[in-house]
C-alpha atoms as a PDB file:
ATOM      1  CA  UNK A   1       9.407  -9.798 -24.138  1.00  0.00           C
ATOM      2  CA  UNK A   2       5.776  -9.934 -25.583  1.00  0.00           C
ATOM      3  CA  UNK A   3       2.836 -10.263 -23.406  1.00  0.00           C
ATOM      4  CA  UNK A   4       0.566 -13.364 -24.517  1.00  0.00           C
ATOM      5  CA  UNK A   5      -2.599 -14.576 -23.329  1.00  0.00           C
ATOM      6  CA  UNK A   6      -0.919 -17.550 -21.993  1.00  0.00           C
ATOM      7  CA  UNK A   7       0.997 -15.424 -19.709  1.00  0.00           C
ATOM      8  CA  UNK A   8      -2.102 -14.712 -17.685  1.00  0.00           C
ATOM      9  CA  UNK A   9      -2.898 -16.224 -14.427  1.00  0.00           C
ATOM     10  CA  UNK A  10      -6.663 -17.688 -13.696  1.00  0.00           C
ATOM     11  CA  UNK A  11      -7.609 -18.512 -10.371  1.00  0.00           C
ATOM     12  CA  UNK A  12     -11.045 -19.993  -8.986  1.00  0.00           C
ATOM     13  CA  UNK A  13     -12.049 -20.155  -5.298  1.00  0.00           C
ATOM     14  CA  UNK A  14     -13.464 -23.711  -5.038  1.00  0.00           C
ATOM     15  CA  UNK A  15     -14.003 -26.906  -6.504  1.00  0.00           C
ATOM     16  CA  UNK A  16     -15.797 -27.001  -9.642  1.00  0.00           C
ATOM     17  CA  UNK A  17     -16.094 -23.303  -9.986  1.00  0.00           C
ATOM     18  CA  UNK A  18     -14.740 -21.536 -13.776  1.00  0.00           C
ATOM     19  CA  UNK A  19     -11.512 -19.592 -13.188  1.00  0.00           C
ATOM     20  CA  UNK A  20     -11.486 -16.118 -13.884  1.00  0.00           C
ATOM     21  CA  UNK A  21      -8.705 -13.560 -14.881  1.00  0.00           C
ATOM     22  CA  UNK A  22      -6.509 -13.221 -11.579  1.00  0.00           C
ATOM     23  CA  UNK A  23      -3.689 -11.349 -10.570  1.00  0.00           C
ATOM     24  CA  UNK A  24      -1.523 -12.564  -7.775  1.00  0.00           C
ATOM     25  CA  UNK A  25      -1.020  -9.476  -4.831  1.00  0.00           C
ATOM     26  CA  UNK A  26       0.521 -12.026  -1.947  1.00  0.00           C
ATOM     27  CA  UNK A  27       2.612  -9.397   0.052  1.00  0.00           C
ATOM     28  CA  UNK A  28       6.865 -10.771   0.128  1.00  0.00           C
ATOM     29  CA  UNK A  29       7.986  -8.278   1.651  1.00  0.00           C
ATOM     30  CA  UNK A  30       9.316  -7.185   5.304  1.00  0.00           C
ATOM     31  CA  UNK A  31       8.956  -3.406   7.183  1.00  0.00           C
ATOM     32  CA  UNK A  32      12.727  -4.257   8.069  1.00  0.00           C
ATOM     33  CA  UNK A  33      13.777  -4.127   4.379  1.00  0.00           C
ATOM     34  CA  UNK A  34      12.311  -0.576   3.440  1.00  0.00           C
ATOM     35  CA  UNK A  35      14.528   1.781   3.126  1.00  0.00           C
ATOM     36  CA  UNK A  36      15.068   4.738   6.072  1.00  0.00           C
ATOM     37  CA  UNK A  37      14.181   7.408   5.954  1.00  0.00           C
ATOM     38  CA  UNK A  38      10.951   7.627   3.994  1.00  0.00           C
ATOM     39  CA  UNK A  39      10.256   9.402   1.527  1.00  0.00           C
ATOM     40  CA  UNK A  40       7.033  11.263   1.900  1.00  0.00           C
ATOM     41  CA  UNK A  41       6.754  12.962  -0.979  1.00  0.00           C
ATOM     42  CA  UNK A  42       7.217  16.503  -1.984  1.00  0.00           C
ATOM     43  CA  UNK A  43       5.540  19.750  -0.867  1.00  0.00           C
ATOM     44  CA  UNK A  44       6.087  23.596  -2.146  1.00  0.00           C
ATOM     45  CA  UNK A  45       5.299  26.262   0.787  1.00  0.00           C
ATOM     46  CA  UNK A  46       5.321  29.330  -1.671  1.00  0.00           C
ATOM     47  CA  UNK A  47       2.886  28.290  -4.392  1.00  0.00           C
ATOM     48  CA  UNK A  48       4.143  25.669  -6.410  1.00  0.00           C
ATOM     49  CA  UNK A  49       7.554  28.222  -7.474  1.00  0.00           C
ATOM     50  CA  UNK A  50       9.833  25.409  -5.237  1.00  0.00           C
ATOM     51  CA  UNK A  51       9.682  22.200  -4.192  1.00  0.00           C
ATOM     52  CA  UNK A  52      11.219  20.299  -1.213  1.00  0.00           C
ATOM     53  CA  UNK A  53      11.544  16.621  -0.119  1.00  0.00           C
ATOM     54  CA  UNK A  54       9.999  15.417   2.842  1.00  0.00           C
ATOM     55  CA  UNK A  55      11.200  12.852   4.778  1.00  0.00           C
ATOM     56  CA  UNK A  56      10.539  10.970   8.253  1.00  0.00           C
ATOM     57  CA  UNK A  57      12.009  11.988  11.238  1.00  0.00           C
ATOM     58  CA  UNK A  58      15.547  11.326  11.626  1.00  0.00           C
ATOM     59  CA  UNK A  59      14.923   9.670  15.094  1.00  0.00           C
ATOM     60  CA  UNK A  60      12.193   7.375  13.088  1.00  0.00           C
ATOM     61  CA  UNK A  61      14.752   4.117  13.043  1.00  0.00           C
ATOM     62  CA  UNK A  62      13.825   0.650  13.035  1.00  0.00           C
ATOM     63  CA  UNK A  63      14.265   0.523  16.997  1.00  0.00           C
ATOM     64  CA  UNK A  64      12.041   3.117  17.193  1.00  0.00           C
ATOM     65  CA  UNK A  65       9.324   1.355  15.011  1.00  0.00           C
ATOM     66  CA  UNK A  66       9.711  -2.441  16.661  1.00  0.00           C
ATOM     67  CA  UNK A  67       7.320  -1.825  19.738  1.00  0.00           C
ATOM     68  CA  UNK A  68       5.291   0.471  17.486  1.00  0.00           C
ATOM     69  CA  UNK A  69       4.848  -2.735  14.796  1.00  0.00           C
ATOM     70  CA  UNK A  70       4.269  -4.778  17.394  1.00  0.00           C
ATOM     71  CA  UNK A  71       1.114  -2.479  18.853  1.00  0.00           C
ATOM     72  CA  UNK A  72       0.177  -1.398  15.509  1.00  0.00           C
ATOM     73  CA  UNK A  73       1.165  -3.462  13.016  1.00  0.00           C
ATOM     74  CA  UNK A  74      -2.242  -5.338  12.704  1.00  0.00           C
ATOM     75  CA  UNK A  75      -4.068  -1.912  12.649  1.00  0.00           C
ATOM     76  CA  UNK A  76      -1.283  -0.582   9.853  1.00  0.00           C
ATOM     77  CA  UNK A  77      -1.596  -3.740   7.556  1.00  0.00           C
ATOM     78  CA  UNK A  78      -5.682  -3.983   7.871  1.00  0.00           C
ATOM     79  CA  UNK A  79      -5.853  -0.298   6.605  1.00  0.00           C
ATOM     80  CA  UNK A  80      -3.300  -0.266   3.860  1.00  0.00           C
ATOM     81  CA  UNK A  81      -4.912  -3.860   2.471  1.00  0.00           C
ATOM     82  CA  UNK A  82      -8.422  -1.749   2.929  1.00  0.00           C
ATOM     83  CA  UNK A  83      -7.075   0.801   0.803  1.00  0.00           C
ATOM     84  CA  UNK A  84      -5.474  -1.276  -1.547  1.00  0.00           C
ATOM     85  CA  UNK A  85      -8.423  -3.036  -2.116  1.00  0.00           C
ATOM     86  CA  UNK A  86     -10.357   0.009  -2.724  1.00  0.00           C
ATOM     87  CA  UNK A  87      -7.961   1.630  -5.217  1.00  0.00           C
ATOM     88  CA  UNK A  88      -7.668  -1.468  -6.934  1.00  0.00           C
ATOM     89  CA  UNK A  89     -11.742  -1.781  -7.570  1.00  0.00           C
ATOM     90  CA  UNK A  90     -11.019   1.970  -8.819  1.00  0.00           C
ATOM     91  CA  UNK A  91      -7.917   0.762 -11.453  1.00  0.00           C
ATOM     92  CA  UNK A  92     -10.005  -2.251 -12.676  1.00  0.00           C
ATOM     93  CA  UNK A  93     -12.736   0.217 -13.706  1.00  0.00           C
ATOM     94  CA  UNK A  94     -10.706   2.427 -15.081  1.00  0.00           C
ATOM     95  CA  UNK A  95      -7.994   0.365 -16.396  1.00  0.00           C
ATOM     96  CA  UNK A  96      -9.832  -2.159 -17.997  1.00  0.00           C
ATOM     97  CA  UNK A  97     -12.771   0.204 -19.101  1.00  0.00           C
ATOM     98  CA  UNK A  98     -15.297  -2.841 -19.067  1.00  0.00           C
ATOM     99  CA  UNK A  99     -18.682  -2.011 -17.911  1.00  0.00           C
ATOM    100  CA  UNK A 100     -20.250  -4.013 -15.487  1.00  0.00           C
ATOM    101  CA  UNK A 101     -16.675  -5.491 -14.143  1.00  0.00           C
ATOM    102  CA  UNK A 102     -16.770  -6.951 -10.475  1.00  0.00           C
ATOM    103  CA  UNK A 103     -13.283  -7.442  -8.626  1.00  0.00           C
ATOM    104  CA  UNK A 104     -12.993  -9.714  -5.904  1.00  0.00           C
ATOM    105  CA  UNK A 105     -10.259 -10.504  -3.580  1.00  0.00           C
ATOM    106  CA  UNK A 106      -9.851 -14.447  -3.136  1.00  0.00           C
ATOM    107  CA  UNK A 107      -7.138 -17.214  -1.594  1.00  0.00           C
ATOM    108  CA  UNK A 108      -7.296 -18.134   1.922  1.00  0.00           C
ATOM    109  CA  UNK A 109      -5.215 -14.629   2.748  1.00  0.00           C
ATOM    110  CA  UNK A 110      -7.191 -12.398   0.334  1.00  0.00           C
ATOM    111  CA  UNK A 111      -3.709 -12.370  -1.948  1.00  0.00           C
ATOM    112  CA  UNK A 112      -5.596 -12.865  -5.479  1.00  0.00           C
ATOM    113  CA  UNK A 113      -7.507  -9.750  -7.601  1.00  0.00           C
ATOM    114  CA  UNK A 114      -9.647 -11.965  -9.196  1.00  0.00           C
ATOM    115  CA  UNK A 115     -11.965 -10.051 -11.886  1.00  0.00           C
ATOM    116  CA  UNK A 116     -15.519 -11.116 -13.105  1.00  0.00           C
ATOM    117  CA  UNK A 117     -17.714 -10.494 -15.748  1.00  0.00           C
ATOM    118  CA  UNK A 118     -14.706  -9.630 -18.303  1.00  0.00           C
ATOM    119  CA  UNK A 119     -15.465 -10.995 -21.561  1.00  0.00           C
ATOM    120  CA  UNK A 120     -13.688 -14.626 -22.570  1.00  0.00           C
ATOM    121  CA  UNK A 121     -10.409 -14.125 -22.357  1.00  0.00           C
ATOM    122  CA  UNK A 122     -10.255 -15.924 -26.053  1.00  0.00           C
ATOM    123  CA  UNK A 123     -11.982 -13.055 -27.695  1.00  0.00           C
ATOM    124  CA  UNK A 124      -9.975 -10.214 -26.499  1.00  0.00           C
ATOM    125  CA  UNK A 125      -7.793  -8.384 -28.618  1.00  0.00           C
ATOM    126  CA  UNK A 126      -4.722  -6.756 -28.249  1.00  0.00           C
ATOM    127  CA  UNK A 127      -5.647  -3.609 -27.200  1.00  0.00           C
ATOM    128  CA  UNK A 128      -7.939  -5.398 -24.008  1.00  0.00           C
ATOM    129  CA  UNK A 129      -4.500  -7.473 -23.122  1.00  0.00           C
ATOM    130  CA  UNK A 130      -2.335  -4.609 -23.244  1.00  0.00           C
ATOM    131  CA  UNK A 131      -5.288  -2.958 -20.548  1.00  0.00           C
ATOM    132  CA  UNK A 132      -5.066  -6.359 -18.553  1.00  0.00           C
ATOM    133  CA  UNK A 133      -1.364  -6.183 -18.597  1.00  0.00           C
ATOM    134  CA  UNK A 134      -1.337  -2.344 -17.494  1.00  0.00           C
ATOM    135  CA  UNK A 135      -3.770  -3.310 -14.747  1.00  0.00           C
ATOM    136  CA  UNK A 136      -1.443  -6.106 -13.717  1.00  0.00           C
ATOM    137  CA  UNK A 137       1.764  -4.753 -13.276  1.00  0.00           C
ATOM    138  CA  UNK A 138      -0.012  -1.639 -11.615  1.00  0.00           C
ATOM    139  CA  UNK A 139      -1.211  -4.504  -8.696  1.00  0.00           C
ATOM    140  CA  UNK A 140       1.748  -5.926  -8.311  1.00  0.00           C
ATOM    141  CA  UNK A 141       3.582  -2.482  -7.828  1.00  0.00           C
ATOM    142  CA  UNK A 142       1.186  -2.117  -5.189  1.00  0.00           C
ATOM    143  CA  UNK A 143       1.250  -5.379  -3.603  1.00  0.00           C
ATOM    144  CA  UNK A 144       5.252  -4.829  -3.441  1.00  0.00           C
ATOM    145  CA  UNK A 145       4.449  -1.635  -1.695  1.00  0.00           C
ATOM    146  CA  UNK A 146       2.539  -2.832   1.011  1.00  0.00           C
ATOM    147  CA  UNK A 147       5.498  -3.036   3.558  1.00  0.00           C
ATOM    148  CA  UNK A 148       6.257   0.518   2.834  1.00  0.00           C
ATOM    149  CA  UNK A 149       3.042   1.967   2.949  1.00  0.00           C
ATOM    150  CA  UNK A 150       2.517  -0.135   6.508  1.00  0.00           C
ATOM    151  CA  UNK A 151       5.650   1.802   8.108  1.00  0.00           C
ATOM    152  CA  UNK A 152       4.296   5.749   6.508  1.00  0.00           C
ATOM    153  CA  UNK A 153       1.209   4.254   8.537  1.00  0.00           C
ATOM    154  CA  UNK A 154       2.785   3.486  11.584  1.00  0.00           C
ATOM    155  CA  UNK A 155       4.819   6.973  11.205  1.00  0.00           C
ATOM    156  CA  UNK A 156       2.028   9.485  10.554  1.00  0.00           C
ATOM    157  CA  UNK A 157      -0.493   7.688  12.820  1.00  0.00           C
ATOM    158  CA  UNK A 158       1.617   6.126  16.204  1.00  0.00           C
ATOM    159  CA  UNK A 159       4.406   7.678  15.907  1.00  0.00           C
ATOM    160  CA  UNK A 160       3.751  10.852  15.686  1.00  0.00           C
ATOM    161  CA  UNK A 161       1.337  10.804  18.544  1.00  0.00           C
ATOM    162  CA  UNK A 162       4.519   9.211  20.628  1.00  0.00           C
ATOM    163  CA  UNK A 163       7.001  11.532  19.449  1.00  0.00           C
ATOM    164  CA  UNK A 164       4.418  14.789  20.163  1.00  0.00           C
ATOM    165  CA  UNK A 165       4.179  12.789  23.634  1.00  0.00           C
ATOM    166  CA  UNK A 166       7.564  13.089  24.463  1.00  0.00           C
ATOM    167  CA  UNK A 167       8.318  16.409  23.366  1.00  0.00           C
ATOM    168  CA  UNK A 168       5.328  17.617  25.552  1.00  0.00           C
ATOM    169  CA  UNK A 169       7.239  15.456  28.804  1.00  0.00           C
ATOM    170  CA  UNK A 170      10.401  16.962  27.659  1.00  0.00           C
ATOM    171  CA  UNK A 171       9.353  20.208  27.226  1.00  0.00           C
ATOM    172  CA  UNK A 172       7.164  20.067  30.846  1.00  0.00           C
ATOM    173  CA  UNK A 173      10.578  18.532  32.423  1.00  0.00           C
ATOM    174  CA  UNK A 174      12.486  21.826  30.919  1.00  0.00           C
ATOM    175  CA  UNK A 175      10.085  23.852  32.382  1.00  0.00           C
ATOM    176  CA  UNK A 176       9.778  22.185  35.940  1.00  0.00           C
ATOM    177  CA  UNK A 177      13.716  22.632  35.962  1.00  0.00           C
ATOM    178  CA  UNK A 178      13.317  26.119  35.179  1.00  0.00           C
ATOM    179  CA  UNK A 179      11.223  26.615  37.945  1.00  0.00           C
ATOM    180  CA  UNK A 180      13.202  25.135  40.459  1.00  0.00           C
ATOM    181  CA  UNK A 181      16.126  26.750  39.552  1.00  0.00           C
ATOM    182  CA  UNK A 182      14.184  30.388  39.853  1.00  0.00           C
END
């Protein structure tokens, strides 16, 4: 299907004010629906000659994560939607490749890129709606992401720190055993 100019969404943050090029980034999605384990990417430890999947901790389950959410949840979400916002300032620029560009976040839950100072949307060509287009689906990959990116969060920054935590008890209960049994 062909991307049009009428396929674009505008939005405007108040009465009276002109409506600019918008993309909408509301996050849908639920931690509880990302798949387990994560995938973390890949890594070579000989140069780049192999590579390996990494993945979360086996003992990284949903039960684990609950009380984790629920004490870092807020913290998780603020600094994925800081990073997202970030990156997607970054994209526009490059993306779009409009000098000058401004991207703000709008809506009453910061769920709309809205971009300024983009020429009139009437005079672009196909080549600047194919950009916009790019830049659009890019956001909304992101946007979709969100959930996932909240629970690699939660896993390299709280979890961790618990599971090191209980290692260290377990491994200070092996060795008070060991003692006592000397």
């Amino acid at each position: 299907m062909r991307y049009c100019k009428s396929d674009m969404q505008f939005h405007n943050d108040g009465y009276g004010r002109p409506s600019h090029p918008a993309i909408n980034v509301k996050v849908r999605g639920w931690w509880r629906n990302v798949p387990l384990p994560l995938n973390l990417g890949s890594y070579s430890d000989d140069g780049g000659k192999t590579w390996k999947e990494s993945t979360s901790h086996p003992a990284f389950t949903r039960e684990a994560i609950e009380p984790l959410m629920e004490s870092h949840g807020d913290a998780a979400f603020d600094s994925v939607c800081a990073s997202f916002w970030e990156c997607v300032r970054d994209e526009a620029r490059e993306m779009l490749a409009h000098p000058g560009i401004e991207v703000y976040s709008e809506g009453r839950s910061s769920g709309w890129v809205v971009v300024h100072r983009l020429p009139d949307v009437e005079t672009w060509d196909a080549i600047m709606l194919a950009r916009w287009r790019r830049f659009e689906v890019w956001c909304e990959s992101c946007a979709r992401d969100v959930p996932r990116d909240m629970l690699e969060w939660i896993y390299l920054n709280a979890w961790d720190q618990r599971q090191q935590h209980v290692e260290a008890e377990a491994a200070e209960h092996l060795l008070s055993q060991e003692g006592a049994s000397a």
